[in-house]
N, C-alpha and C. Protein backbone atom coordinates (compact mmCIF):
# COMPACT_ATOMS: atom_id res chain seq x y z
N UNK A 1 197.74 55.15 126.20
CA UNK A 1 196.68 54.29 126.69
C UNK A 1 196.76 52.95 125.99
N UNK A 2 196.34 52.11 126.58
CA UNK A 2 197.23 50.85 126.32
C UNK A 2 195.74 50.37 125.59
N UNK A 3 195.63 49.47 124.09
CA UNK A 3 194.97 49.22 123.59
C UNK A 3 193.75 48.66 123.77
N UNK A 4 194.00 47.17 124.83
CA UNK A 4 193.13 47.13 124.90
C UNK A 4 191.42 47.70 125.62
N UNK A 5 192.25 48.82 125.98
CA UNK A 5 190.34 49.45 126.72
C UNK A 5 189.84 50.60 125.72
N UNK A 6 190.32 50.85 124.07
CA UNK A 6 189.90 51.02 122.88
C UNK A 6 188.69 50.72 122.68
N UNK A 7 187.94 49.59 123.25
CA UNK A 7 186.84 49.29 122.76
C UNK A 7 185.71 49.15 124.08
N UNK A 8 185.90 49.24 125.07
CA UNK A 8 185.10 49.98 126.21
C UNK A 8 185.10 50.88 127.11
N UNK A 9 184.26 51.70 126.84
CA UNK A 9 184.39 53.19 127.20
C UNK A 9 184.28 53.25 128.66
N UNK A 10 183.51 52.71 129.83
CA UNK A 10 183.44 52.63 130.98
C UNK A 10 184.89 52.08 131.65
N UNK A 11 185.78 51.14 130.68
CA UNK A 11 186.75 50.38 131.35
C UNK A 11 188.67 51.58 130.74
N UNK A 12 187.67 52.34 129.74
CA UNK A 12 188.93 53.19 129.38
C UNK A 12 188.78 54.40 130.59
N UNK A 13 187.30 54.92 130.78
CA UNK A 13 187.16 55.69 131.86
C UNK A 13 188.01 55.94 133.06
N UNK A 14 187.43 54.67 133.68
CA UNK A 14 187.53 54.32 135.15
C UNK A 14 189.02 54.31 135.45
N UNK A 15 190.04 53.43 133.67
CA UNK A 15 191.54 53.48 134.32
C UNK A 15 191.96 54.86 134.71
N UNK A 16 191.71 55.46 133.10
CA UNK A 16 191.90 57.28 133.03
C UNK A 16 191.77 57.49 134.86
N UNK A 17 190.79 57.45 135.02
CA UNK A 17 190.62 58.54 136.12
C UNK A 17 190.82 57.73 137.26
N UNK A 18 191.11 56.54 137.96
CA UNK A 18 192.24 55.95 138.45
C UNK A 18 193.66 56.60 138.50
N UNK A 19 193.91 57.00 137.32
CA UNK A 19 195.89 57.13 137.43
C UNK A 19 195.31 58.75 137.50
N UNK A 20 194.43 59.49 137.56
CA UNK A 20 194.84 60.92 138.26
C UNK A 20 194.09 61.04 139.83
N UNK A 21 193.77 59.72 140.52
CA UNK A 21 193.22 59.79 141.78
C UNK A 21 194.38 59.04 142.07
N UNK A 22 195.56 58.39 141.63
CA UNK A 22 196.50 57.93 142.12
C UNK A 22 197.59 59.31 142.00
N UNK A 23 197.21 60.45 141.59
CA UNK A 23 198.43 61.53 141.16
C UNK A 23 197.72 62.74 142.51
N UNK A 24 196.20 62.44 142.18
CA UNK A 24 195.66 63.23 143.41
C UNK A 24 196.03 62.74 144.58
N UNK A 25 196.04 61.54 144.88
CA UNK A 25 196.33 60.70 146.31
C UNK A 25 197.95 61.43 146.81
N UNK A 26 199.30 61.30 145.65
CA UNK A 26 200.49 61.69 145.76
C UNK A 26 200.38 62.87 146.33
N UNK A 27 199.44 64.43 145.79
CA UNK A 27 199.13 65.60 146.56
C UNK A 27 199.30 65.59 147.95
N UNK A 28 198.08 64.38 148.22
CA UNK A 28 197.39 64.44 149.76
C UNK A 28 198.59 64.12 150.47
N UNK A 29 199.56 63.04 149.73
CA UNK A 29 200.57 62.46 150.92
C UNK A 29 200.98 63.54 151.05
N UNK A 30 202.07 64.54 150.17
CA UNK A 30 202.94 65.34 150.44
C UNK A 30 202.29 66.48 151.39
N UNK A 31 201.33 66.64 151.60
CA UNK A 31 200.61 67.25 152.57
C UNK A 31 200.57 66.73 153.68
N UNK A 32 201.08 65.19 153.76
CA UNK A 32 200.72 64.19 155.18
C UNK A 32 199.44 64.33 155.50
N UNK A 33 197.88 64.36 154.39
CA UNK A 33 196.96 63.69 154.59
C UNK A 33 196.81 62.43 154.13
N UNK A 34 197.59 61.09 154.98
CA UNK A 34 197.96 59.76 154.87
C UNK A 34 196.37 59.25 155.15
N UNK A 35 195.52 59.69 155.81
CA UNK A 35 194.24 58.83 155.76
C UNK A 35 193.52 59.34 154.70
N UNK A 36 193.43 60.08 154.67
CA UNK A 36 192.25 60.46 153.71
C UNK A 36 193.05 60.19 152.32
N UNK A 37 194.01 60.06 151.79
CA UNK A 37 194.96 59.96 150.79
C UNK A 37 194.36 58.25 150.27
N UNK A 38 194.40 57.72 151.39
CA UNK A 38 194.40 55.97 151.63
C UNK A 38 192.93 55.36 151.37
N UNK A 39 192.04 56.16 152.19
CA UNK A 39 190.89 55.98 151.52
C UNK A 39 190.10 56.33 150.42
N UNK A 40 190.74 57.48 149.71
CA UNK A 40 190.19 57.91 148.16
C UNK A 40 191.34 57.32 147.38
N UNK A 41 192.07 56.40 148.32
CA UNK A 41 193.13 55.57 146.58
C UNK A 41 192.28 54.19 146.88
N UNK A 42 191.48 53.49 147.79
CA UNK A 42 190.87 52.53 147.79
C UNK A 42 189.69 52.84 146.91
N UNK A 43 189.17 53.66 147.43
CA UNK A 43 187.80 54.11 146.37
C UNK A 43 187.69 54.19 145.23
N UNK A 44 188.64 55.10 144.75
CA UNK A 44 189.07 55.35 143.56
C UNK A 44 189.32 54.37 142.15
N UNK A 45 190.27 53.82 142.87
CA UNK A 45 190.63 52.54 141.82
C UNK A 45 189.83 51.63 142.05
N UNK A 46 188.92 51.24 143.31
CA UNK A 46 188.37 50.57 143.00
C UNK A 46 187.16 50.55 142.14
N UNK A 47 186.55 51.49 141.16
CA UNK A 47 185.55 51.75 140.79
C UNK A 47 185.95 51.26 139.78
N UNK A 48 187.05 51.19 138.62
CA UNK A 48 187.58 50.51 137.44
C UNK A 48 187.84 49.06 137.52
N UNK A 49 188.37 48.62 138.73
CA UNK A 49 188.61 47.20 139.10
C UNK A 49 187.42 46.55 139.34
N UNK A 50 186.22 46.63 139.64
CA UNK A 50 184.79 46.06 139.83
C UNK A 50 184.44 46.31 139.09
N UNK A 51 184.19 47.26 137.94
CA UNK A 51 183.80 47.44 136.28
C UNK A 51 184.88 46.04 135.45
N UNK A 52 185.99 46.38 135.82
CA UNK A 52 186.76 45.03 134.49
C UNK A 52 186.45 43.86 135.01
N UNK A 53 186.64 43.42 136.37
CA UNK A 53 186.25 42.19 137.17
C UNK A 53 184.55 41.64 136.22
N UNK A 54 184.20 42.70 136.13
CA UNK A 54 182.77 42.37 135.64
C UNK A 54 182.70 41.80 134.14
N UNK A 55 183.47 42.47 133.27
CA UNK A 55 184.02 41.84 131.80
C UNK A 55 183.45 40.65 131.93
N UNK A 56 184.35 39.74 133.16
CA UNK A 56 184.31 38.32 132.95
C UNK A 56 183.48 37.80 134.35
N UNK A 57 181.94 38.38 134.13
CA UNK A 57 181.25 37.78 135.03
C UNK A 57 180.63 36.18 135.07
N UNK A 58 180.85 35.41 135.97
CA UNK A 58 179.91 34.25 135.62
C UNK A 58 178.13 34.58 135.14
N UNK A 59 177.81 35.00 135.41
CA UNK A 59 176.50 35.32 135.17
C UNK A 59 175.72 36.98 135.03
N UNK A 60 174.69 37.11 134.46
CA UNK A 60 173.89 38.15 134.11
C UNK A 60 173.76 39.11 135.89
N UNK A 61 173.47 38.18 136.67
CA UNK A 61 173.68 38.80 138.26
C UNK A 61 174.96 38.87 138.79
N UNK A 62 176.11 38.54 138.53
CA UNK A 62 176.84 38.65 138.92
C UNK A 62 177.56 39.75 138.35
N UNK A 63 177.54 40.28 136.94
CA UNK A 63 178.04 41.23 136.24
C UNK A 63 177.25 42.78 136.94
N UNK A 64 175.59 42.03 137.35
CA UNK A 64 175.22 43.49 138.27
C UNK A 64 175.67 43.97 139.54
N UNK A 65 175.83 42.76 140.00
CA UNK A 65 176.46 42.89 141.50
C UNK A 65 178.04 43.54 141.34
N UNK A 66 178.33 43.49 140.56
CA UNK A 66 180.14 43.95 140.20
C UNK A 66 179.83 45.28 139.74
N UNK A 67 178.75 45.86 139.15
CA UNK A 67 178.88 47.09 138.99
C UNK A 67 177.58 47.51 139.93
N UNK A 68 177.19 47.18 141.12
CA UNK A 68 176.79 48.16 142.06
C UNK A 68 177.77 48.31 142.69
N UNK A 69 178.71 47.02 143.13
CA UNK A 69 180.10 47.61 143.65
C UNK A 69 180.47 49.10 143.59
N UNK A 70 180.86 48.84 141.95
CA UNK A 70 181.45 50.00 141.01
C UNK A 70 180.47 51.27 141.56
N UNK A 71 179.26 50.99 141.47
CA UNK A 71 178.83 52.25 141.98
C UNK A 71 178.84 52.57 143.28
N UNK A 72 178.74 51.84 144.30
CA UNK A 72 179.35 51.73 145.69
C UNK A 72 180.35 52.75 145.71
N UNK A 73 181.70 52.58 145.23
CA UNK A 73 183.14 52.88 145.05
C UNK A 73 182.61 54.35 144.74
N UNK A 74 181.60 54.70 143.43
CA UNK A 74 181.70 55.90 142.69
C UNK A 74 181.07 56.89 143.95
N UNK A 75 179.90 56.66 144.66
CA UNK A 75 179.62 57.24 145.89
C UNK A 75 180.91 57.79 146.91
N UNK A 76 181.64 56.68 147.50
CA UNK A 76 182.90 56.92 148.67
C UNK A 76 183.47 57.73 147.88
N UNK A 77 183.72 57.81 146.23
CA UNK A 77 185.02 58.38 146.00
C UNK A 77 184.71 59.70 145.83
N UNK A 78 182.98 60.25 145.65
CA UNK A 78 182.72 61.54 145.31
C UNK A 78 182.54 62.22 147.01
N UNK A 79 182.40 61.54 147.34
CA UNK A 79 182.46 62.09 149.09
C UNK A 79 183.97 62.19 150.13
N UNK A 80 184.83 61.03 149.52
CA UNK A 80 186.07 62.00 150.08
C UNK A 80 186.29 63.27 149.39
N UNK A 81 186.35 63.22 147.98
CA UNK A 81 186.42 64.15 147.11
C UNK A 81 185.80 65.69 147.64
N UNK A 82 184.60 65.52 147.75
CA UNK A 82 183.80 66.41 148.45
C UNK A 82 184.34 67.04 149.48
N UNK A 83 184.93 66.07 150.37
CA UNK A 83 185.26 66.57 151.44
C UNK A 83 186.60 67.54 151.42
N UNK A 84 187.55 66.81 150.41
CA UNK A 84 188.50 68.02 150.07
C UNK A 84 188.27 69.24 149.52
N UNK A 85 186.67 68.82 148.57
CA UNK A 85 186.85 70.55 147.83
C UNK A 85 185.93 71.25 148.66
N UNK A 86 185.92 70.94 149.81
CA UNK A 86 185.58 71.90 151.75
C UNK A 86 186.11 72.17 152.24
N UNK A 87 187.66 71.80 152.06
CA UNK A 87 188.47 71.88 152.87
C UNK A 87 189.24 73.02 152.57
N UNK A 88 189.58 74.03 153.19
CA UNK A 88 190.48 74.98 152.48
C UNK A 88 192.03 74.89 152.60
N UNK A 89 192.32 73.94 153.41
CA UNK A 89 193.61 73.22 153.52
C UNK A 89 194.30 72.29 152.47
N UNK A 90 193.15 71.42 151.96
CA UNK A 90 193.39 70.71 150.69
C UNK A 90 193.29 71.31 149.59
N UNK A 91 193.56 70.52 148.51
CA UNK A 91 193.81 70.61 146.95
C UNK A 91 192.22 70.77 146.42
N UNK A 92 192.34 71.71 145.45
CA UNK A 92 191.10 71.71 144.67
C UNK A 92 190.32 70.43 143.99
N UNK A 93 189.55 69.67 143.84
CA UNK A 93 189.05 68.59 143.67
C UNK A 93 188.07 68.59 141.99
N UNK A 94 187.74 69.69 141.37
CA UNK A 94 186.87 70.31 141.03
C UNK A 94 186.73 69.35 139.50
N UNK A 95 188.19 68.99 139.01
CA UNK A 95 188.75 68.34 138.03
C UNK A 95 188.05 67.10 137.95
N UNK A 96 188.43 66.59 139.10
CA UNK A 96 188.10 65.03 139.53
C UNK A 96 186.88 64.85 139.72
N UNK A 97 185.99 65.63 139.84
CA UNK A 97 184.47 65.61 140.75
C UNK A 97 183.59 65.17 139.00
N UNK A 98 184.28 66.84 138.23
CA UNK A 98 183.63 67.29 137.20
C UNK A 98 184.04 65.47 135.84
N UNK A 99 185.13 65.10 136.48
CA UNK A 99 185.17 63.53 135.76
C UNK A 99 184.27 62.01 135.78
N UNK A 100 184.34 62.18 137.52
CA UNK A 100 183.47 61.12 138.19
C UNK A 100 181.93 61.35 137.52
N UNK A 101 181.38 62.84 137.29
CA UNK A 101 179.92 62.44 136.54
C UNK A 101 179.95 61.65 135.52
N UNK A 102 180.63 61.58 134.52
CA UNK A 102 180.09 61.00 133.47
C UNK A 102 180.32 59.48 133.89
N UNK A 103 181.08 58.79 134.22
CA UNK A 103 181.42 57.44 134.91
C UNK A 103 179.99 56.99 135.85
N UNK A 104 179.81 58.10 136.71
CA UNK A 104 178.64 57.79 137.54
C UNK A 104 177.17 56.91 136.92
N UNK A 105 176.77 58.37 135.77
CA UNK A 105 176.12 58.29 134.36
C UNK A 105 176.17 56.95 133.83
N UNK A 106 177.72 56.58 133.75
CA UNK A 106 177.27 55.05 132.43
C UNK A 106 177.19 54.31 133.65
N UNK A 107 178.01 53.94 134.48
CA UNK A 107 177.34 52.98 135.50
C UNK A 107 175.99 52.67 135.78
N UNK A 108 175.59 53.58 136.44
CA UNK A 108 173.87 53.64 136.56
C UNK A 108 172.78 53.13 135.68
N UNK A 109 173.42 53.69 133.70
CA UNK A 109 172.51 52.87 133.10
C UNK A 109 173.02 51.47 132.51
N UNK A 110 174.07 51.25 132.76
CA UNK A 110 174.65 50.13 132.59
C UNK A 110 174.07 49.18 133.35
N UNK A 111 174.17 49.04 134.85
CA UNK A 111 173.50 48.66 135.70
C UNK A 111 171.13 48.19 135.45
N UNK A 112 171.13 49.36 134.89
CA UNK A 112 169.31 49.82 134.35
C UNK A 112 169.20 48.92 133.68
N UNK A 113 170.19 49.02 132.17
CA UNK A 113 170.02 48.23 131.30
C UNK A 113 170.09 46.87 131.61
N UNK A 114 170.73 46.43 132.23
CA UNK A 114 171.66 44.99 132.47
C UNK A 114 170.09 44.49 133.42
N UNK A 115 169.26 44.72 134.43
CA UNK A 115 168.19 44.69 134.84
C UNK A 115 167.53 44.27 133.82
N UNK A 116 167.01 45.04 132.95
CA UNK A 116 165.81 45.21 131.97
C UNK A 116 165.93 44.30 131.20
N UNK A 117 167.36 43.84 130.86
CA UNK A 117 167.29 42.88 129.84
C UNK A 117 167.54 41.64 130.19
């Protein structure tokens, strides 16, 4: 893990579990589920990329608006997700689901806090 996301835990998160929704996505292809593969690798990564984008927000609203994104993203990505661990054709999801809570978690009060103050 590359140093610098050592010192924020939401931005070390989000990569982490990025590069195993990019290893989950590889599953879906070899299965030739090419859509649903396509839309939980958009989702996915995008929930880390609207968290770091936010690092360097111009403003106190703009850093919130970048992480409702983020939480936007964290919604789509627990609902394709969902939808695979329904599927009895697809890959177990259970890993990925049981990861996305805690991410969900700091978003939300990240977001609370960033309001309040």
């Amino acid at each position: 893990m590359n140093e610098e996301f050592k010192e924020n835990a939401i931005i070390k998160l989000t990569f982490e579990f990025a590069l195993r929704i990019i290893d989950f996505c590889d599953e879906l292809d070899n299965l030739k589920k090419f859509a649903l593969s396509n839309q939980l690798l958009k989702s996915g990564t995008s929930i880390g990329a609207n968290a770091r984008e936010a690092q360097n927000a111009e403003s106190k609203a703009d850093f919130i608006h970048k992480f409702k994104i983020s939480a936007k993203e964290v919604e789509e990505t627990e609902y394709w997700l969902l939808l695979c661990q329904h599927s009895p054709k697809l890959p177990d999801t259970t890993h990925l689901l049981t990861e996305l809570e805690p991410i969900k978690k700091i978003i939300t009060k990240i977001i609370g806090t960033s309001k309040r103050n």
